[in-house]
PDB file of N, CA and C in Angstrom:
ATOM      1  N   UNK A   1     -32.381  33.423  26.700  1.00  0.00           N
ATOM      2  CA  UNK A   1     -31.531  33.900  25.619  1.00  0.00           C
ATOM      3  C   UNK A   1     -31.209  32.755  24.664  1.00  0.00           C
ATOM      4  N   UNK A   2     -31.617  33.222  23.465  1.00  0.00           N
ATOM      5  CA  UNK A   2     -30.743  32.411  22.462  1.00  0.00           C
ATOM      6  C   UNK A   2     -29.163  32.203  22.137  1.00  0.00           C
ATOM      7  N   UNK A   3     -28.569  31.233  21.723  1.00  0.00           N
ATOM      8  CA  UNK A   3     -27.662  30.899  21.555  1.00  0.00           C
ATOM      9  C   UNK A   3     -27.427  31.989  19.803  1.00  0.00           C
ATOM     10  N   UNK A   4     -26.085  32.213  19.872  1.00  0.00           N
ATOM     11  CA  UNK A   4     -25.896  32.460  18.699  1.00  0.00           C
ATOM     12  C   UNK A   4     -25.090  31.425  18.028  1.00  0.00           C
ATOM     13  N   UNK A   5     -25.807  31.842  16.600  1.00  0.00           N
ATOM     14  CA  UNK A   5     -25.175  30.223  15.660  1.00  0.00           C
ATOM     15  C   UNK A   5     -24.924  31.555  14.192  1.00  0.00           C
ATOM     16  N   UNK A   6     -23.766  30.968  13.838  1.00  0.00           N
ATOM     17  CA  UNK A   6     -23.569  31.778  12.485  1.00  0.00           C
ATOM     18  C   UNK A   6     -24.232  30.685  11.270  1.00  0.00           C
ATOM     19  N   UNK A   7     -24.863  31.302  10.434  1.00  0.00           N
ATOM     20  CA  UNK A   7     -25.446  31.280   9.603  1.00  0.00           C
ATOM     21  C   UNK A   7     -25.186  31.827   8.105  1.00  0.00           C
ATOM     22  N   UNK A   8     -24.077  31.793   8.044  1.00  0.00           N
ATOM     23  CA  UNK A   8     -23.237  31.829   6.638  1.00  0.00           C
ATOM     24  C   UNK A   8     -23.340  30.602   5.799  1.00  0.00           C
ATOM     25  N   UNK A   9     -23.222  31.009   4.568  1.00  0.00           N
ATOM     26  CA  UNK A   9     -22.958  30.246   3.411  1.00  0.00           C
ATOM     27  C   UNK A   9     -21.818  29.595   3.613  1.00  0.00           C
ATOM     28  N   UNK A  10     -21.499  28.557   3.416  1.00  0.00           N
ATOM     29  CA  UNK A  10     -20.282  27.949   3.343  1.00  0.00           C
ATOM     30  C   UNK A  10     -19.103  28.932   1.874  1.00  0.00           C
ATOM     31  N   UNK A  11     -18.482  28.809   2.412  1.00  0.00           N
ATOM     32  CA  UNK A  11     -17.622  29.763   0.744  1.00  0.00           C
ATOM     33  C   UNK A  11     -16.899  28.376  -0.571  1.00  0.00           C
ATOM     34  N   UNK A  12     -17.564  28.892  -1.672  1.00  0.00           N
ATOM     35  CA  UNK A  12     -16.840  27.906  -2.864  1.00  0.00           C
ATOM     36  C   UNK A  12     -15.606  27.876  -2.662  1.00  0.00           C
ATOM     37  N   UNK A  13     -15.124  26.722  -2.892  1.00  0.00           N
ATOM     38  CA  UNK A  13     -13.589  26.629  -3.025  1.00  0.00           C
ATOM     39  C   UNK A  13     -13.386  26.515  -4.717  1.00  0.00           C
ATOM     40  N   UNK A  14     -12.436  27.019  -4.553  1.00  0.00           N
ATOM     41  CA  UNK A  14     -12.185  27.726  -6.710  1.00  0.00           C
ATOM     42  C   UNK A  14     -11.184  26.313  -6.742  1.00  0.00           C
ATOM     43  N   UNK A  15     -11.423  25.352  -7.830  1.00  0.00           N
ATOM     44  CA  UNK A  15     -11.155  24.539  -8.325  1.00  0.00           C
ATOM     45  C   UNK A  15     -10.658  24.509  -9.607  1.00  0.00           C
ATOM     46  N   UNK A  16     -10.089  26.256 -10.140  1.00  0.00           N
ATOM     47  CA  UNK A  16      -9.192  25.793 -11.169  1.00  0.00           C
ATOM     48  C   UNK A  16      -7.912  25.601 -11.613  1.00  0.00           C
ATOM     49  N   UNK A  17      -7.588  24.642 -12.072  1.00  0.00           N
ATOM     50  CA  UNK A  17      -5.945  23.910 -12.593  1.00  0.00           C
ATOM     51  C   UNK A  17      -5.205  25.032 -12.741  1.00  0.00           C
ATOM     52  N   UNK A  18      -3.821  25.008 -12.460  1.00  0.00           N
ATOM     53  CA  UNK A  18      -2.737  25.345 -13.162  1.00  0.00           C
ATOM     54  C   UNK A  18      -2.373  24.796 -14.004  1.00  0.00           C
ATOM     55  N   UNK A  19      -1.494  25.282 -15.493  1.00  0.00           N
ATOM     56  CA  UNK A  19      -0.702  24.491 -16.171  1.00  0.00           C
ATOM     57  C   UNK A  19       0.617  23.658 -15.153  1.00  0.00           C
ATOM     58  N   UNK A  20       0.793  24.211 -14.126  1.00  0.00           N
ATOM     59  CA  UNK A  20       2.281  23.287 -13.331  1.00  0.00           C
ATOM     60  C   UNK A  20       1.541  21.968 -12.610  1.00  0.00           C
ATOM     61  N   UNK A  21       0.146  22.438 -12.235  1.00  0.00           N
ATOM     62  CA  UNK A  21      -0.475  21.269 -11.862  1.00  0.00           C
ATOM     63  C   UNK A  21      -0.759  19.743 -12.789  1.00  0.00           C
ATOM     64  N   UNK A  22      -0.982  20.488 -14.144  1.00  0.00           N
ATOM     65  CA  UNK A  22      -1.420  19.254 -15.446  1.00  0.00           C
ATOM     66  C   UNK A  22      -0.041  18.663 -15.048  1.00  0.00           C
ATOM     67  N   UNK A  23       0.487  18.750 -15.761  1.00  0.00           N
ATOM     68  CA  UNK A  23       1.797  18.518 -15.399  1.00  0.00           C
ATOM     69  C   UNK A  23       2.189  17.501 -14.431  1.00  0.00           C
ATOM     70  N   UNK A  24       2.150  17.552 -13.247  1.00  0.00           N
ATOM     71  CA  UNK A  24       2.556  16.705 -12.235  1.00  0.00           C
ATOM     72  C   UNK A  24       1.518  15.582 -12.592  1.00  0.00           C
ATOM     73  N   UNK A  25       0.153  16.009 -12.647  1.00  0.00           N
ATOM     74  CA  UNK A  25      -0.580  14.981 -12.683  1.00  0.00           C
ATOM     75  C   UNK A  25      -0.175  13.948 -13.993  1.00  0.00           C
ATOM     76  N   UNK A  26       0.405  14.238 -14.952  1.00  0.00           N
ATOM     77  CA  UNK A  26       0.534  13.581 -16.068  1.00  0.00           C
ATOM     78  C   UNK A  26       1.718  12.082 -15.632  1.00  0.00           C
ATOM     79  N   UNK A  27       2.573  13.032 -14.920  1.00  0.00           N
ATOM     80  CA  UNK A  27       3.846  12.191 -14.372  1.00  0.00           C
ATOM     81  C   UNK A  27       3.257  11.472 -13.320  1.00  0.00           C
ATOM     82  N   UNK A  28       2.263  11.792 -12.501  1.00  0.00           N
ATOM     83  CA  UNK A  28       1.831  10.702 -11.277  1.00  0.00           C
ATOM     84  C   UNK A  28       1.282   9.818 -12.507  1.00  0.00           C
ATOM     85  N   UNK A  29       0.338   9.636 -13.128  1.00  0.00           N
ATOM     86  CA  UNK A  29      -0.603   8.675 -14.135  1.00  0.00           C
ATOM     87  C   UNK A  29       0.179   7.949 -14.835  1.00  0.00           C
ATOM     88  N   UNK A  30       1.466   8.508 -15.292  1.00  0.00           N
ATOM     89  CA  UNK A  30       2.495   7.956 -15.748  1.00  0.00           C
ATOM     90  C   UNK A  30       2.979   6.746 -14.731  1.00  0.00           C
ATOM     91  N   UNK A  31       3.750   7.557 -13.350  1.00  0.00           N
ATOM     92  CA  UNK A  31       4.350   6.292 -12.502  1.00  0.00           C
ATOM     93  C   UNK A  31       3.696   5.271 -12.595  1.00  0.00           C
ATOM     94  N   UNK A  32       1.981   5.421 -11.809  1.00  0.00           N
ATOM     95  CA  UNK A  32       1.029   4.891 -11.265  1.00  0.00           C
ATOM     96  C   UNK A  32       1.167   3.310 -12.779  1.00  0.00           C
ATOM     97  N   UNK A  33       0.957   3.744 -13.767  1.00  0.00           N
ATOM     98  CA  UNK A  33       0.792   3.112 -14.917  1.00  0.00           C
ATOM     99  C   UNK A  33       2.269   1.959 -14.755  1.00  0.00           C
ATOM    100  N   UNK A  34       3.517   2.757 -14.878  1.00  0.00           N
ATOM    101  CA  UNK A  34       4.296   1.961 -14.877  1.00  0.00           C
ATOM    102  C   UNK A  34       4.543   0.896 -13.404  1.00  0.00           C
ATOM    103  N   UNK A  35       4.216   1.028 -12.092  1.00  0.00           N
ATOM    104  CA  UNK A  35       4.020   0.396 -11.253  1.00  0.00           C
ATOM    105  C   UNK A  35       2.921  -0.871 -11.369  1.00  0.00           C
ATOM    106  N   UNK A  36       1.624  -0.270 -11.807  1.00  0.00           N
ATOM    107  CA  UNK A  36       1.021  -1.553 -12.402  1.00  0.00           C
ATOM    108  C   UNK A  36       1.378  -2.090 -13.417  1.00  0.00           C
ATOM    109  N   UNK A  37       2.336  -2.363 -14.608  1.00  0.00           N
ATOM    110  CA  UNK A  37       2.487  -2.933 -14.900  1.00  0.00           C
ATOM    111  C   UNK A  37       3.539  -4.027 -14.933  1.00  0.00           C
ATOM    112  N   UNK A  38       4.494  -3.589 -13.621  1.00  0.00           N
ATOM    113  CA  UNK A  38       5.797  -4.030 -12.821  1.00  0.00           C
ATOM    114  C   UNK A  38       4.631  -5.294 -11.793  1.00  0.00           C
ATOM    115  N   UNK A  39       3.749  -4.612 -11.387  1.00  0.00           N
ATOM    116  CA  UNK A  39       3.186  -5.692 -10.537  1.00  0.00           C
ATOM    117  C   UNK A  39       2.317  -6.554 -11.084  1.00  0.00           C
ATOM    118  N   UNK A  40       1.793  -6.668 -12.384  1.00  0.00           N
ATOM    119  CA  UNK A  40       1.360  -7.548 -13.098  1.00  0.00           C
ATOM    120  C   UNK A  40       2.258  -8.278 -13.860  1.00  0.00           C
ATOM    121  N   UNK A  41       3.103  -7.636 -14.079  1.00  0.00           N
ATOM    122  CA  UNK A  41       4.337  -8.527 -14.914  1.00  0.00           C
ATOM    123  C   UNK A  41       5.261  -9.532 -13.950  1.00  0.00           C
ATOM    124  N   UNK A  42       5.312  -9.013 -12.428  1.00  0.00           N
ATOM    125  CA  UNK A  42       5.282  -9.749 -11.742  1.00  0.00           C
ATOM    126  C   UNK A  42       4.530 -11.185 -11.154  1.00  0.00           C
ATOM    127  N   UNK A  43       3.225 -10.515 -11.270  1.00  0.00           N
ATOM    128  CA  UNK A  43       2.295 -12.016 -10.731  1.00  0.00           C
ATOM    129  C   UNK A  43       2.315 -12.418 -11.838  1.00  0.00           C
ATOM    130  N   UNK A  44       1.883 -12.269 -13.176  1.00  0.00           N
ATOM    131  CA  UNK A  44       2.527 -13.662 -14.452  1.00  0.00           C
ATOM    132  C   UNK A  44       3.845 -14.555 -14.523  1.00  0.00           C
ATOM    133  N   UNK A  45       4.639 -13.735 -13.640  1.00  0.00           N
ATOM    134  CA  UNK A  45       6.282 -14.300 -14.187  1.00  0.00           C
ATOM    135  C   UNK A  45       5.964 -15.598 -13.065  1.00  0.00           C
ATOM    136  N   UNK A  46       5.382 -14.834 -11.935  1.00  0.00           N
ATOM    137  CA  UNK A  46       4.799 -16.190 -10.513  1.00  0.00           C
ATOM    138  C   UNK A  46       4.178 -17.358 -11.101  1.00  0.00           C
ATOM    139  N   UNK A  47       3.150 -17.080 -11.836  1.00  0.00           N
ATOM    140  CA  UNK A  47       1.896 -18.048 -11.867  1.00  0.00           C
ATOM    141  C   UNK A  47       2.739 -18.831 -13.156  1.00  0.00           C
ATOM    142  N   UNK A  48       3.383 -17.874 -14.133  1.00  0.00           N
ATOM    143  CA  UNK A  48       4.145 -19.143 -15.043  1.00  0.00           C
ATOM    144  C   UNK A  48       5.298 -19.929 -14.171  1.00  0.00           C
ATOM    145  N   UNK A  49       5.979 -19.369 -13.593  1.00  0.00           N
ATOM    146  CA  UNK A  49       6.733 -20.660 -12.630  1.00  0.00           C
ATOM    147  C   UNK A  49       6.043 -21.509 -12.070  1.00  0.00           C
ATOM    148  N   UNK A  50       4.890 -21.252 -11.252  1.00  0.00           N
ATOM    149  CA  UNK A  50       3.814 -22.355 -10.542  1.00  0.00           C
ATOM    150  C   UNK A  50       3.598 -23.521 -11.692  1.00  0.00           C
ATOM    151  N   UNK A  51       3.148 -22.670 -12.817  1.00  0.00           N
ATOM    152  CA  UNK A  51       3.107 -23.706 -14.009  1.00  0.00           C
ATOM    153  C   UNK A  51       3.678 -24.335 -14.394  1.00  0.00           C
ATOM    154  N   UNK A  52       4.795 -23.903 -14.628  1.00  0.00           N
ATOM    155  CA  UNK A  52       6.063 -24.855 -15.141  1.00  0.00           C
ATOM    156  C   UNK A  52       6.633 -26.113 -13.797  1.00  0.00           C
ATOM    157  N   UNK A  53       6.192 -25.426 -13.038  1.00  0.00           N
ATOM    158  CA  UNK A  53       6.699 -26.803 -11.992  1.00  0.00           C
ATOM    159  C   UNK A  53       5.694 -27.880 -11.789  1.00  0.00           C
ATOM    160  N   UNK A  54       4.635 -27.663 -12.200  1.00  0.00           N
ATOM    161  CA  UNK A  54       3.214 -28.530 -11.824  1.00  0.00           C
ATOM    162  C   UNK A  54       3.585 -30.182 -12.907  1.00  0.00           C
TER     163      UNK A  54
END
């Protein structure tokens, strides 16, 4: 006897946006943005003190 194996198509997953979704995403890209530039404004404020003490 054979084994049975299902043999279905996998099913598409529907991938389209909400307007409530744009949205959030705008405000994550937003944080994300303002965090990198807290942590770059950080390592300059570092590397100019290193400097100034050299």
């Amino acid at each position: 006897m054979e084994p049975k194996v299902n043999r279905k198509k996998p099913t598409q997953i529907d991938l389209k946006t909400t307007p409530d979704a744009d949205k959030s995403l705008k405000g994550t890209f937003i944080s994300v943005l303002i965090l990198g530039a807290f942590i770059i404004l950080s390592w300059a404020g570092v590397y100019f003190i290193f400097l100034s003490r050299l």
